[in-house]
C-alpha atoms as a PDB file:
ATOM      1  CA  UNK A   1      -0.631 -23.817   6.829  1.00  0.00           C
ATOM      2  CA  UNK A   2      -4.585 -23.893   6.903  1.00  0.00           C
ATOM      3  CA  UNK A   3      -4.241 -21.690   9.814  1.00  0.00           C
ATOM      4  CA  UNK A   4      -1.785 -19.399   8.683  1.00  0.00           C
ATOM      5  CA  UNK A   5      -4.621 -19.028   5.507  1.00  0.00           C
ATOM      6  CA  UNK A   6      -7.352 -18.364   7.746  1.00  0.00           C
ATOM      7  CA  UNK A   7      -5.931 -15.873   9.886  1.00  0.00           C
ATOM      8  CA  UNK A   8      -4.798 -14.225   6.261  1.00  0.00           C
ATOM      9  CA  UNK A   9      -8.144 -13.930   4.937  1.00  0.00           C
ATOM     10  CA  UNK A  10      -9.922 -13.000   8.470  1.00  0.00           C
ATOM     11  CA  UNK A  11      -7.045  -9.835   8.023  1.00  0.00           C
ATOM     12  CA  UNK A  12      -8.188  -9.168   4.559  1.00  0.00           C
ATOM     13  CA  UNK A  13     -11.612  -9.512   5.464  1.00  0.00           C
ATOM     14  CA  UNK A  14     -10.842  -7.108   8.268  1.00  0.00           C
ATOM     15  CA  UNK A  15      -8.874  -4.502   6.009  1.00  0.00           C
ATOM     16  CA  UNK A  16     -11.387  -4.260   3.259  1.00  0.00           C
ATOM     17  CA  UNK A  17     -14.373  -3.960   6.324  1.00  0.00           C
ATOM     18  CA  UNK A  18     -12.549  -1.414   8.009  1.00  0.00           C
ATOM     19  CA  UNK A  19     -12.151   0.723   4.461  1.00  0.00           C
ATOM     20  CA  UNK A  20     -15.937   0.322   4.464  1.00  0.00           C
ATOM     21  CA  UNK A  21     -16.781   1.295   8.029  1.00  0.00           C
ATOM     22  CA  UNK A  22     -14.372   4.048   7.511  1.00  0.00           C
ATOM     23  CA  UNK A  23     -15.937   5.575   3.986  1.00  0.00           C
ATOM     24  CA  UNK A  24     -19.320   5.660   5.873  1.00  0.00           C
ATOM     25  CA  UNK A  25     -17.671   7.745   9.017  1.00  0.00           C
ATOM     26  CA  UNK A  26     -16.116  10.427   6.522  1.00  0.00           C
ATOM     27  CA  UNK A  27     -18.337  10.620   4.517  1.00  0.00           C
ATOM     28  CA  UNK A  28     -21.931  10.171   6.043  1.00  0.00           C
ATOM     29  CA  UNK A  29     -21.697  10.621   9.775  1.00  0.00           C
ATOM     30  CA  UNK A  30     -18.710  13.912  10.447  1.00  0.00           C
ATOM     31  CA  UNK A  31     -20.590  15.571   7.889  1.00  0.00           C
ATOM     32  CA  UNK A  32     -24.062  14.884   9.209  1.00  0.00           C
ATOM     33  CA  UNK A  33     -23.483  14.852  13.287  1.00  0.00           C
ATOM     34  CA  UNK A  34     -26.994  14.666  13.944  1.00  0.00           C
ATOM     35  CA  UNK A  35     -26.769  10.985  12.483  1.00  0.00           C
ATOM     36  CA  UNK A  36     -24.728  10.542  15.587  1.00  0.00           C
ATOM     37  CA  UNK A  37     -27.347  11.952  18.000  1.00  0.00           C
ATOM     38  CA  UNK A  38     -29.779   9.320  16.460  1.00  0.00           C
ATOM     39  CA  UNK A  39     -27.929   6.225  16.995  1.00  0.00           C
ATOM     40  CA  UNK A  40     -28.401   3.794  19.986  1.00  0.00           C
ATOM     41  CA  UNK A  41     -25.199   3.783  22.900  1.00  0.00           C
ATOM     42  CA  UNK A  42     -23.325   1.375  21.056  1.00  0.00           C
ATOM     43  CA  UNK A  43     -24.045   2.943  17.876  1.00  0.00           C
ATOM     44  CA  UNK A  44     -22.257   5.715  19.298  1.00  0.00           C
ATOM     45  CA  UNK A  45     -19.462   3.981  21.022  1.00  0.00           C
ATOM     46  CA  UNK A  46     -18.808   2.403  17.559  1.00  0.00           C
ATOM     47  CA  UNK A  47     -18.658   5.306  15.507  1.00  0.00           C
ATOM     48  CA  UNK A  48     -15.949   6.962  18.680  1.00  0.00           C
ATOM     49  CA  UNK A  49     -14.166   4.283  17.867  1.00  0.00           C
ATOM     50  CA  UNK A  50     -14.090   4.338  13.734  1.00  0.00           C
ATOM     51  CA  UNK A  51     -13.060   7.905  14.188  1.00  0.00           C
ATOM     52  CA  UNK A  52     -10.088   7.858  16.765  1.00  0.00           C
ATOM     53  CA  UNK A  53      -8.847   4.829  15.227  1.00  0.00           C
ATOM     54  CA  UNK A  54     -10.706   3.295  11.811  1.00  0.00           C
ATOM     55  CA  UNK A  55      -7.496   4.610   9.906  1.00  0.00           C
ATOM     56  CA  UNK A  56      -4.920   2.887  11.978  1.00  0.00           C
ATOM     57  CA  UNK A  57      -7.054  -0.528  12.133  1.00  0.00           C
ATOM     58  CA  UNK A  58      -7.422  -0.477   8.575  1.00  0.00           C
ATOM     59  CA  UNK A  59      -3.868  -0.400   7.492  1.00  0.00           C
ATOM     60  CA  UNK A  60      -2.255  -2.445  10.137  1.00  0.00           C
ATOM     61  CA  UNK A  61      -4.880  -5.406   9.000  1.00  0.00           C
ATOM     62  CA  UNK A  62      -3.853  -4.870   5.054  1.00  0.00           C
ATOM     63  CA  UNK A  63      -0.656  -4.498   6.457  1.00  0.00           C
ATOM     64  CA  UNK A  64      -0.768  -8.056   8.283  1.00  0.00           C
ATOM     65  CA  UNK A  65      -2.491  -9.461   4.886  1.00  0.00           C
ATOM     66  CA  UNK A  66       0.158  -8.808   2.625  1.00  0.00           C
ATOM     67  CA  UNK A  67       2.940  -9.687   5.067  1.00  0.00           C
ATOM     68  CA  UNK A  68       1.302 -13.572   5.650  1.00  0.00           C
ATOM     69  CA  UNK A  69       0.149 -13.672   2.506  1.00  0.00           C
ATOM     70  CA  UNK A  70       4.357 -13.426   1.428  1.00  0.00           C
ATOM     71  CA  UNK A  71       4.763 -15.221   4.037  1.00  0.00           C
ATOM     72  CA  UNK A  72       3.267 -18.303   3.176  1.00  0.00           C
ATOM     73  CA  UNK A  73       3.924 -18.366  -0.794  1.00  0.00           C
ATOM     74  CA  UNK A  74       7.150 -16.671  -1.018  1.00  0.00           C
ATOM     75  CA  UNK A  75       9.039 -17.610   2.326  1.00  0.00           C
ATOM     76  CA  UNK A  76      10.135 -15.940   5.750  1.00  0.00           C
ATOM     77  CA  UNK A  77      13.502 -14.550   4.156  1.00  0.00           C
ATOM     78  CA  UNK A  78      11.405 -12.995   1.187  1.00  0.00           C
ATOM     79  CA  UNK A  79       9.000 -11.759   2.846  1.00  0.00           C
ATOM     80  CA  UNK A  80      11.424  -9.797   5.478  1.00  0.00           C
ATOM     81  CA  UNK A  81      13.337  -9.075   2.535  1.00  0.00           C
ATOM     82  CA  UNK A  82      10.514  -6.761   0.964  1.00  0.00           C
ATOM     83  CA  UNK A  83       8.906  -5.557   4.691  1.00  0.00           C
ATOM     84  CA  UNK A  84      11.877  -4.231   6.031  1.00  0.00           C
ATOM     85  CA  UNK A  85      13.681  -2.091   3.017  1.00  0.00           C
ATOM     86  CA  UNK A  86       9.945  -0.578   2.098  1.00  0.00           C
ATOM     87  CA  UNK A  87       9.519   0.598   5.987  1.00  0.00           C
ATOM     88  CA  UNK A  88      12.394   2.063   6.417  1.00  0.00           C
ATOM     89  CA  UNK A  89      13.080   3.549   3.068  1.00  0.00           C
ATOM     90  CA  UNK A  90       9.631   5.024   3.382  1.00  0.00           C
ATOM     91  CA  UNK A  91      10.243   6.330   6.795  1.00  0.00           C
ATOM     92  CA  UNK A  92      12.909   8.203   5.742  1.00  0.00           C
ATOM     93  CA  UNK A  93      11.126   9.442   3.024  1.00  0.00           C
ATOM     94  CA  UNK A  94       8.429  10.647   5.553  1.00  0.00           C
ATOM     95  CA  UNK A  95      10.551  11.795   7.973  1.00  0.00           C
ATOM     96  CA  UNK A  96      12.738  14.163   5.524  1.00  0.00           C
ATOM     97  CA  UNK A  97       9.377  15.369   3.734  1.00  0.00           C
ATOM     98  CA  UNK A  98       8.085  16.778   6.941  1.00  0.00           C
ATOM     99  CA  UNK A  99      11.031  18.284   8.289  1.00  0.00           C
ATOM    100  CA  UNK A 100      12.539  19.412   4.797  1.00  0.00           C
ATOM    101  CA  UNK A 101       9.903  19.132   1.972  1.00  0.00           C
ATOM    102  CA  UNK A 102      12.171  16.797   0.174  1.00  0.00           C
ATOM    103  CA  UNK A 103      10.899  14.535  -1.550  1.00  0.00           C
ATOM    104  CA  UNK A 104       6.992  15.530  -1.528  1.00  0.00           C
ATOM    105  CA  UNK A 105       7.103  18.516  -0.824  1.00  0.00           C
ATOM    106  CA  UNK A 106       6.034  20.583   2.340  1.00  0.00           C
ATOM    107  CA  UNK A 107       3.100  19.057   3.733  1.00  0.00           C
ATOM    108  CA  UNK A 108       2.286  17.883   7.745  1.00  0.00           C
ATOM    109  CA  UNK A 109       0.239  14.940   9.413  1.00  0.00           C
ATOM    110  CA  UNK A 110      -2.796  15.869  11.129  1.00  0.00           C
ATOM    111  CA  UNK A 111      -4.407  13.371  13.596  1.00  0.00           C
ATOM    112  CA  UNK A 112      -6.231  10.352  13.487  1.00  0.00           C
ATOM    113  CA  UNK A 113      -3.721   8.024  11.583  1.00  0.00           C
ATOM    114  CA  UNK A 114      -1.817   6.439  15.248  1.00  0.00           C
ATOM    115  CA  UNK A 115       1.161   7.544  17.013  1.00  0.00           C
ATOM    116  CA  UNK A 116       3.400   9.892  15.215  1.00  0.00           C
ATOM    117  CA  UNK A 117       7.033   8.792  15.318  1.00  0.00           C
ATOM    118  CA  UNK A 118       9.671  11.462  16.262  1.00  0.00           C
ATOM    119  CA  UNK A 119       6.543  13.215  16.073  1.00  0.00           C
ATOM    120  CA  UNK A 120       6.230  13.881  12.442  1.00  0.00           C
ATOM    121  CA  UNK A 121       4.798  10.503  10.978  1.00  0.00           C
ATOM    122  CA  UNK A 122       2.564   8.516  11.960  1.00  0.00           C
ATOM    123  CA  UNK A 123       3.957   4.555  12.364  1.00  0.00           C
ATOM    124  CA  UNK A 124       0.992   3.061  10.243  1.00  0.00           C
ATOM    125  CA  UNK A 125       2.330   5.116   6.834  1.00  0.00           C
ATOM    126  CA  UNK A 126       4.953   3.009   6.517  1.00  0.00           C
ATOM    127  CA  UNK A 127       3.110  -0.046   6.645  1.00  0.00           C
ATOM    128  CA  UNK A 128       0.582   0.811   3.875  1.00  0.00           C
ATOM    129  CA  UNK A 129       3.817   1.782   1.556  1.00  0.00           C
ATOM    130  CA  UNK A 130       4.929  -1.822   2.494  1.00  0.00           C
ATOM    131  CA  UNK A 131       1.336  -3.262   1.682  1.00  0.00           C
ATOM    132  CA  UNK A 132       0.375  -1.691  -1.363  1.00  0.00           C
ATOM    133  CA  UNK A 133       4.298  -1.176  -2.433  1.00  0.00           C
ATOM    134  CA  UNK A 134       4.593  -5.056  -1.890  1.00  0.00           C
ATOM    135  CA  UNK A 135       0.934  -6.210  -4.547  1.00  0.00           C
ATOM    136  CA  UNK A 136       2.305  -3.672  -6.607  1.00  0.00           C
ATOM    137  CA  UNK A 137       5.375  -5.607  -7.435  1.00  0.00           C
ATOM    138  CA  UNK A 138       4.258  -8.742  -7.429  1.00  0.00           C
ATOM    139  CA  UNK A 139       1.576  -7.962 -10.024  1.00  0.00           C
ATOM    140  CA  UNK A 140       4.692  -6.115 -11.925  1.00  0.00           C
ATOM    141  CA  UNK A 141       7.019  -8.853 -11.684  1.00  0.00           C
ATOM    142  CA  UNK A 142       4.873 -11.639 -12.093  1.00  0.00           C
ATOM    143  CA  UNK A 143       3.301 -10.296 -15.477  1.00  0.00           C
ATOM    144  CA  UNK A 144       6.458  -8.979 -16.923  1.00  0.00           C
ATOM    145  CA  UNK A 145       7.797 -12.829 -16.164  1.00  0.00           C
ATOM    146  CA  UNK A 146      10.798 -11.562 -14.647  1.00  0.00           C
ATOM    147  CA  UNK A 147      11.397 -14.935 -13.047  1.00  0.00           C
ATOM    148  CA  UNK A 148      10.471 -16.871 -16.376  1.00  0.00           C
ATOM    149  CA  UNK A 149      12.263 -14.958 -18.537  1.00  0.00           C
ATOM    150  CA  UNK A 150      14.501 -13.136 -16.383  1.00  0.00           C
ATOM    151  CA  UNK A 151      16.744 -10.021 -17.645  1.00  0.00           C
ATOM    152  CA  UNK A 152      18.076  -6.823 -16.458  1.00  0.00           C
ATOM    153  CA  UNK A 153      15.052  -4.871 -18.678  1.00  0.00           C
ATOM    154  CA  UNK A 154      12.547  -7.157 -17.069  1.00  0.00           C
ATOM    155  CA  UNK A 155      13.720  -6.562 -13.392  1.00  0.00           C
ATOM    156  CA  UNK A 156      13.665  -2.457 -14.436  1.00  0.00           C
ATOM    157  CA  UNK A 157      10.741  -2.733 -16.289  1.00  0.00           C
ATOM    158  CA  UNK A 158       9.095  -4.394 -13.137  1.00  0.00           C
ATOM    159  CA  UNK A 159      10.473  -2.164 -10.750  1.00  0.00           C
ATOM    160  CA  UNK A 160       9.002   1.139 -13.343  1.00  0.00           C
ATOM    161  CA  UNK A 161       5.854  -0.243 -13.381  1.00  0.00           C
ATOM    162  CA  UNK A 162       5.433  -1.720  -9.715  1.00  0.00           C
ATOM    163  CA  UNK A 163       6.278   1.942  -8.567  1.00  0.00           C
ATOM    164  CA  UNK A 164       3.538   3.704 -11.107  1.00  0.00           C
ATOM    165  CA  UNK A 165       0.621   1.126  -9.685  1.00  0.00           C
ATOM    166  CA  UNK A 166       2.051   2.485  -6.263  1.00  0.00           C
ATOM    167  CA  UNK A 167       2.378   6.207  -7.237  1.00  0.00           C
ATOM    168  CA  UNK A 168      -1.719   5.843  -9.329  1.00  0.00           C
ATOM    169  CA  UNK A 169      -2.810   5.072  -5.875  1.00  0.00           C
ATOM    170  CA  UNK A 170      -1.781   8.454  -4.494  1.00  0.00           C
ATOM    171  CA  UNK A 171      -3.191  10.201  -7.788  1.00  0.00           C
ATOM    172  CA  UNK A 172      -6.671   9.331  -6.497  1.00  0.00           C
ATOM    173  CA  UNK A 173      -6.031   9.114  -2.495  1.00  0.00           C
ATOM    174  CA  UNK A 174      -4.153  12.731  -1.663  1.00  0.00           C
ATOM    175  CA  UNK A 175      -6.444  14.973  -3.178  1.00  0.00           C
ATOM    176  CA  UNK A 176      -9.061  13.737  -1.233  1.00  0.00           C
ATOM    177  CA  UNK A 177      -7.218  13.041   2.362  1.00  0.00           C
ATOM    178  CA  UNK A 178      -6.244  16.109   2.708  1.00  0.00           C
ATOM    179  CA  UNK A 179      -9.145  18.135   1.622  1.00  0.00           C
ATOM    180  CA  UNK A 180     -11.846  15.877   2.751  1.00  0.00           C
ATOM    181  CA  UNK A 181     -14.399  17.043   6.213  1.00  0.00           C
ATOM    182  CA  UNK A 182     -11.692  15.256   8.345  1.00  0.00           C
ATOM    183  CA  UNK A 183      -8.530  15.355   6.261  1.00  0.00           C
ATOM    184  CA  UNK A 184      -5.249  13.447   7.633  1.00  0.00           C
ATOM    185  CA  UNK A 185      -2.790  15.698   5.971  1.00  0.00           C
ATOM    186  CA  UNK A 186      -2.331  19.095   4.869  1.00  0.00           C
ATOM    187  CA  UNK A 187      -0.013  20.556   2.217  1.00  0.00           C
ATOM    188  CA  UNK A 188       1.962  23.548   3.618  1.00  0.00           C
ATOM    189  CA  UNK A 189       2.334  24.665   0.195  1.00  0.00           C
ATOM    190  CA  UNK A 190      -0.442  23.635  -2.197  1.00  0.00           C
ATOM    191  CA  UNK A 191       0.293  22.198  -5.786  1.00  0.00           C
ATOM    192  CA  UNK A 192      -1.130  23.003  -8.859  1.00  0.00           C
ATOM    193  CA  UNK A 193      -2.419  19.087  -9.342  1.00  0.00           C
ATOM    194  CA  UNK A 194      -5.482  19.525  -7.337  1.00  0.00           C
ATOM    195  CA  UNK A 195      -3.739  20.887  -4.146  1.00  0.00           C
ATOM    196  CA  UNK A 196      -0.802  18.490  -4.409  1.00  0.00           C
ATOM    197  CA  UNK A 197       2.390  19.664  -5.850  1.00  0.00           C
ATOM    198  CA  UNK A 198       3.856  18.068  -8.656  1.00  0.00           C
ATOM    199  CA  UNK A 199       6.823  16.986  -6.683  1.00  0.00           C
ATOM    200  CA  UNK A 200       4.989  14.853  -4.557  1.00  0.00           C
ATOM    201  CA  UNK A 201       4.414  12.416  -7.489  1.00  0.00           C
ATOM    202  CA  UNK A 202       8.265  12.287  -8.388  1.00  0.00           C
ATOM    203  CA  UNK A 203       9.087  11.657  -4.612  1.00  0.00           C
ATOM    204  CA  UNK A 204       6.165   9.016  -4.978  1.00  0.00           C
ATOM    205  CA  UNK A 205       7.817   7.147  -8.093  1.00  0.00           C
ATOM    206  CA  UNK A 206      11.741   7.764  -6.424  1.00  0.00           C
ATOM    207  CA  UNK A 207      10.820   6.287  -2.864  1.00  0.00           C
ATOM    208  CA  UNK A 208       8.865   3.400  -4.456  1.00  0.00           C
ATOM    209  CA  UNK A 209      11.629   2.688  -7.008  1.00  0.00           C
ATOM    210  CA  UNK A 210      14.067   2.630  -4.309  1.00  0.00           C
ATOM    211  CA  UNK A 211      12.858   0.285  -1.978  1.00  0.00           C
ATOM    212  CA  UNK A 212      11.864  -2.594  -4.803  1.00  0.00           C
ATOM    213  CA  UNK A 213      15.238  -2.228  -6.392  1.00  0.00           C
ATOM    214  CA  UNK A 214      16.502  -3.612  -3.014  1.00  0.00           C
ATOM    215  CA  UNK A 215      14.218  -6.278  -2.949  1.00  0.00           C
ATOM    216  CA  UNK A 216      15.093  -6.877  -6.017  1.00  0.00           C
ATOM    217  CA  UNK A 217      18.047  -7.488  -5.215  1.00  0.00           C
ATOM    218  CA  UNK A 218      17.635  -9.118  -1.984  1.00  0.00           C
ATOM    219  CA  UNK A 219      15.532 -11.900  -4.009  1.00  0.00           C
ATOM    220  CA  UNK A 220      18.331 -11.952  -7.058  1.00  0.00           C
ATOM    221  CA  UNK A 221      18.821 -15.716  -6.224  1.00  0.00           C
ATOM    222  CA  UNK A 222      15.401 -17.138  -5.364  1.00  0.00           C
ATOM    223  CA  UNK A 223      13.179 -16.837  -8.249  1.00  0.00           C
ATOM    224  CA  UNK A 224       9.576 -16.317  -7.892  1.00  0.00           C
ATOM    225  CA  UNK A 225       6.944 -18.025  -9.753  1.00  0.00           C
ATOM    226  CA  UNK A 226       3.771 -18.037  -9.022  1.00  0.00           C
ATOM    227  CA  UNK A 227      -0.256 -19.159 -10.381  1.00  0.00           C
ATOM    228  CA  UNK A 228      -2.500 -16.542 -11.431  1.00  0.00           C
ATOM    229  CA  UNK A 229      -4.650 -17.867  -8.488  1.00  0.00           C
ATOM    230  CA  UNK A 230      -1.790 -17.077  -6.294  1.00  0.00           C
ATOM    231  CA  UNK A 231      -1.573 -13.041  -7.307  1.00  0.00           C
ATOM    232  CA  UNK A 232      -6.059 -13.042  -6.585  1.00  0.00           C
ATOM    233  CA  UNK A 233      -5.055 -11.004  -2.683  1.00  0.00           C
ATOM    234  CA  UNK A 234      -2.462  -9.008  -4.777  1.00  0.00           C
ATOM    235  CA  UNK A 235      -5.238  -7.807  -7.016  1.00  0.00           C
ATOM    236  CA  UNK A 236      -7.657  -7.570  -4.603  1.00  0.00           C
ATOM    237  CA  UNK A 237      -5.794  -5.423  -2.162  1.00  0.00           C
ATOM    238  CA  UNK A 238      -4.635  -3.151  -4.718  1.00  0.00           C
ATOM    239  CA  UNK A 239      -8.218  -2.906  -6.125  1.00  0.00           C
ATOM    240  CA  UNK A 240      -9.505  -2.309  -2.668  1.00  0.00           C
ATOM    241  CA  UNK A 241      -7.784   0.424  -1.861  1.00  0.00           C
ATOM    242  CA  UNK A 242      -7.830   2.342  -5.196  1.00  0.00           C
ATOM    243  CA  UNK A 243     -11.714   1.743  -4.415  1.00  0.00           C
ATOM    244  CA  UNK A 244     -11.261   3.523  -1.395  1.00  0.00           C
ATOM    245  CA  UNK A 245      -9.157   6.587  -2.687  1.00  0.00           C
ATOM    246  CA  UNK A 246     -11.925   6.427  -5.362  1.00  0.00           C
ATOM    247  CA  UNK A 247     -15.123   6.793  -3.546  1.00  0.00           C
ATOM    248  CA  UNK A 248     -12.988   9.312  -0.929  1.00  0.00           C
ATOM    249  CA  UNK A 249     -11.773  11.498  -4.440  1.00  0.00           C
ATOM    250  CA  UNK A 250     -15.286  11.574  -6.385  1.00  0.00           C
ATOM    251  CA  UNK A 251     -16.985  12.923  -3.306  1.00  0.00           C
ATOM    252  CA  UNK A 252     -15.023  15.288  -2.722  1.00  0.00           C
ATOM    253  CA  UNK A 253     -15.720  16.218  -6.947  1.00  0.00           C
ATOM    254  CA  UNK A 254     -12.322  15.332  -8.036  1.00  0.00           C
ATOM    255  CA  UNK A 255     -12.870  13.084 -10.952  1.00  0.00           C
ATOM    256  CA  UNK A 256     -10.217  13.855 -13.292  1.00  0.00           C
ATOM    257  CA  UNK A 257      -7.617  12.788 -10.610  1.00  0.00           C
ATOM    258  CA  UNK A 258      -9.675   8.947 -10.451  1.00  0.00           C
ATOM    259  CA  UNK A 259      -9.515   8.790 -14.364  1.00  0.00           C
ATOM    260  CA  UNK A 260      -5.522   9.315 -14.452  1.00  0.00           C
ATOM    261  CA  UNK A 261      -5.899   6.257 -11.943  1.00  0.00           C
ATOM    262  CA  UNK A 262      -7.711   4.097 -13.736  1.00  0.00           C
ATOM    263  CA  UNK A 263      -5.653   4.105 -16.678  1.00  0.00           C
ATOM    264  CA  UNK A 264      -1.980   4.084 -15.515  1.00  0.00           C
ATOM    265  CA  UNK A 265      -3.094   2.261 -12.179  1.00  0.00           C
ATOM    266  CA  UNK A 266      -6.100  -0.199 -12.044  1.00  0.00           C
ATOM    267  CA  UNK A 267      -6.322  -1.104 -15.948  1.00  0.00           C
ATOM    268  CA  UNK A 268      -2.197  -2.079 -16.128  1.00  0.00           C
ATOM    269  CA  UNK A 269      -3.136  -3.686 -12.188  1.00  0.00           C
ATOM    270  CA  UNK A 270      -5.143  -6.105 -14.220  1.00  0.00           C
ATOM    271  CA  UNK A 271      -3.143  -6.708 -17.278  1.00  0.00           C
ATOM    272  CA  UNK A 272      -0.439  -7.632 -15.373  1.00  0.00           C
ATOM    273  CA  UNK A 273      -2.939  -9.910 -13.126  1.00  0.00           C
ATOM    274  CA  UNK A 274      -4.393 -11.889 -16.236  1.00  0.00           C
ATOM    275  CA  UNK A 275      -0.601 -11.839 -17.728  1.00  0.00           C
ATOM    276  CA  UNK A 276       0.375 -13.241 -14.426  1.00  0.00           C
ATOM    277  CA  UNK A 277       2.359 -16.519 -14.298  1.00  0.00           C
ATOM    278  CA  UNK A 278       1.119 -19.404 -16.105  1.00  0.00           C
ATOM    279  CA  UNK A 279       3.314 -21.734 -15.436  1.00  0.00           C
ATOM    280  CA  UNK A 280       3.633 -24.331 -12.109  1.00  0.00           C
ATOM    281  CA  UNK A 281       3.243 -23.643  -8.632  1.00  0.00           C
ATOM    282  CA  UNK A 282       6.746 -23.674  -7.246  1.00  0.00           C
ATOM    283  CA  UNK A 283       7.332 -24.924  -3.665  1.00  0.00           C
ATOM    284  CA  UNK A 284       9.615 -22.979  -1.843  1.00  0.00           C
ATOM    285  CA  UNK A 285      12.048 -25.362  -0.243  1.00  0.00           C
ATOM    286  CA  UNK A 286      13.068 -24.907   3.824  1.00  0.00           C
ATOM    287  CA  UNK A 287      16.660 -24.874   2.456  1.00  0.00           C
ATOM    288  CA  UNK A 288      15.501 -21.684   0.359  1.00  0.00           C
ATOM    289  CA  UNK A 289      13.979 -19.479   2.895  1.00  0.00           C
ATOM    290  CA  UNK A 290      17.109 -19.878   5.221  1.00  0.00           C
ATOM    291  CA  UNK A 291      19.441 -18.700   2.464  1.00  0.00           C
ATOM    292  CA  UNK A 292      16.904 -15.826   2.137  1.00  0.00           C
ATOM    293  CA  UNK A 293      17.001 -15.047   5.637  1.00  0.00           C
ATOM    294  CA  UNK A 294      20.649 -14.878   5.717  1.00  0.00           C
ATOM    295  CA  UNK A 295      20.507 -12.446   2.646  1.00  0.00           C
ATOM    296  CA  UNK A 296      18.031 -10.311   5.275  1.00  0.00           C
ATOM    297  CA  UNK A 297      20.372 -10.447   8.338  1.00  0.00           C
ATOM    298  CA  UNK A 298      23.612  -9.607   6.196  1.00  0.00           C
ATOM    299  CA  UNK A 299      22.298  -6.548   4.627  1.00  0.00           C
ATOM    300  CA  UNK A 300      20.368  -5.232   8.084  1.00  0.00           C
ATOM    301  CA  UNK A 301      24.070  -5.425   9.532  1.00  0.00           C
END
């Protein structure tokens, strides 16, 4: 288990690095290129490398944070249980928004994000909706005490809120990705909510809501308790990558979009962190994770 925690934080050390070395790239270097000229050979050969693949690094290391992270305090079966739904749900979402416009509206992938699948998305999007969909849920669930306390309006109220810290994310981080020096995405048809179309954020709050209601109910018979020292990565990713979206939005002079996430994103982020669970640790028992694992394989069949 020591190991398993190392190789956890050496991924979240990794993610939040990469967000860093990243920030500096867009922001400093593309729009300066004679920074580029100035630095030594590796210098160079570094900075290559941030740009043709800083994004997908990034996001496959938060990606592997969150999934041993659930891995080690929630159990294999639980942590399959929220991985798979979230990717595939949010594939599909992904898939039918490029080819249709439903349910973000019209927009297309540009480079620099990994190889696009079926050509249209590229494969790391669906791992950050599983990484920051999966801290957003915890921190919902575990401050509304759905497990303590649990009851239909808790497990909705959970599933509202875990989708709006998901959705406040994408206030702040769409603007700027797809108007930035090297945006990611484009919008086909621009939106009145700084270049994004309204629609996006109801496609946003539907595809989120979707994939924790399975979950959900995937994890109906295996409560989840857990210490407020336990939901620290869950805050931290969260808080990492609204920085990110942050810093990416205010250079790029949207500020207004950063304030709406701040105060339906980061401030209930924290609320429900401090709520958290203040009751006992709760060992998950070997019996428990194969009963969730069976839950997994039945519903994948």
């Amino acid at each position: 288990m020591r190991q398993l925690v190392i190789v956890e934080r050496v991924c979240l050390i990794g993610h939040i690095v990469s967000m860093v070395f990243g920030l500096v790239g867009i922001l400093l270097v593309v729009p300066n290129a004679e920074i580029i000229m100035n630095l030594t050979e590796v210098g160079q050969t570094a900075m290559q490398w941030s740009m043709a693949g800083g994004g997908v690094v990034y996001m496959i290391l938060g990606a592997a944070a969150v999934f041993l992270y659930a891995y080690r305090t929630l159990g294999l079966g639980r942590a399959l249980a929220f991985l798979l739904p979230s990717v595939f749900i949010s594939l599909g979402s992904e898939l039918s928004g490029t080819s249709t416009g439903f349910p973000f509206g019209h927009y297309s992938y540009l480079s620099g994000l990994g190889y696009k699948i079926a050509g249209l998305v590229p494969f790391t999007i669906p791992l950050s909706w599983f990484y920051v969909g999966c801290v957003s849920y915890l921190l919902a669930r575990a401050g509304l005490e759905v497990d303590k306390k649990p009851s239909l309006l808790r497990h909705i109220g959970a599933i509202a809120l875990g989708a709006l810290l998901l959705t406040s994310w994408d206030f702040v981080l769409d603007p700027a990705m797809s108007q930035t020096s090297l945006p990611f995405w484009y919008w086909q048809q621009p939106g009145p909510f700084f270049g994004m179309p309204y629609q996006n954020f109801a496609g946003w709050l539907g595809t989120g809501s979707l994939f924790m209601t399975v979950a959900a109910f995937l994890w109906r018979n295996n409560p989840i308790k857990l210490e407020r020292s336990q939901l620290n990565l869950p805050l931290i990713v969260y808080l990492g990558n609204f920085t990110f979206a942050t810093v990416m939005s205010l250079a790029a002079g949207f500020s207004i979009p950063v304030l709406l996430g701040l105060l339906t994103g980061v401030a209930p982020a924290l609320a429900l962190w401090w709520q958290g669970s203040n009751g006992q640790p709760v060992a998950i028992e070997p019996a428990t994770q194969e009963i969730s694992v069976a839950n997994v394989k039945v519903a994948l069949k």
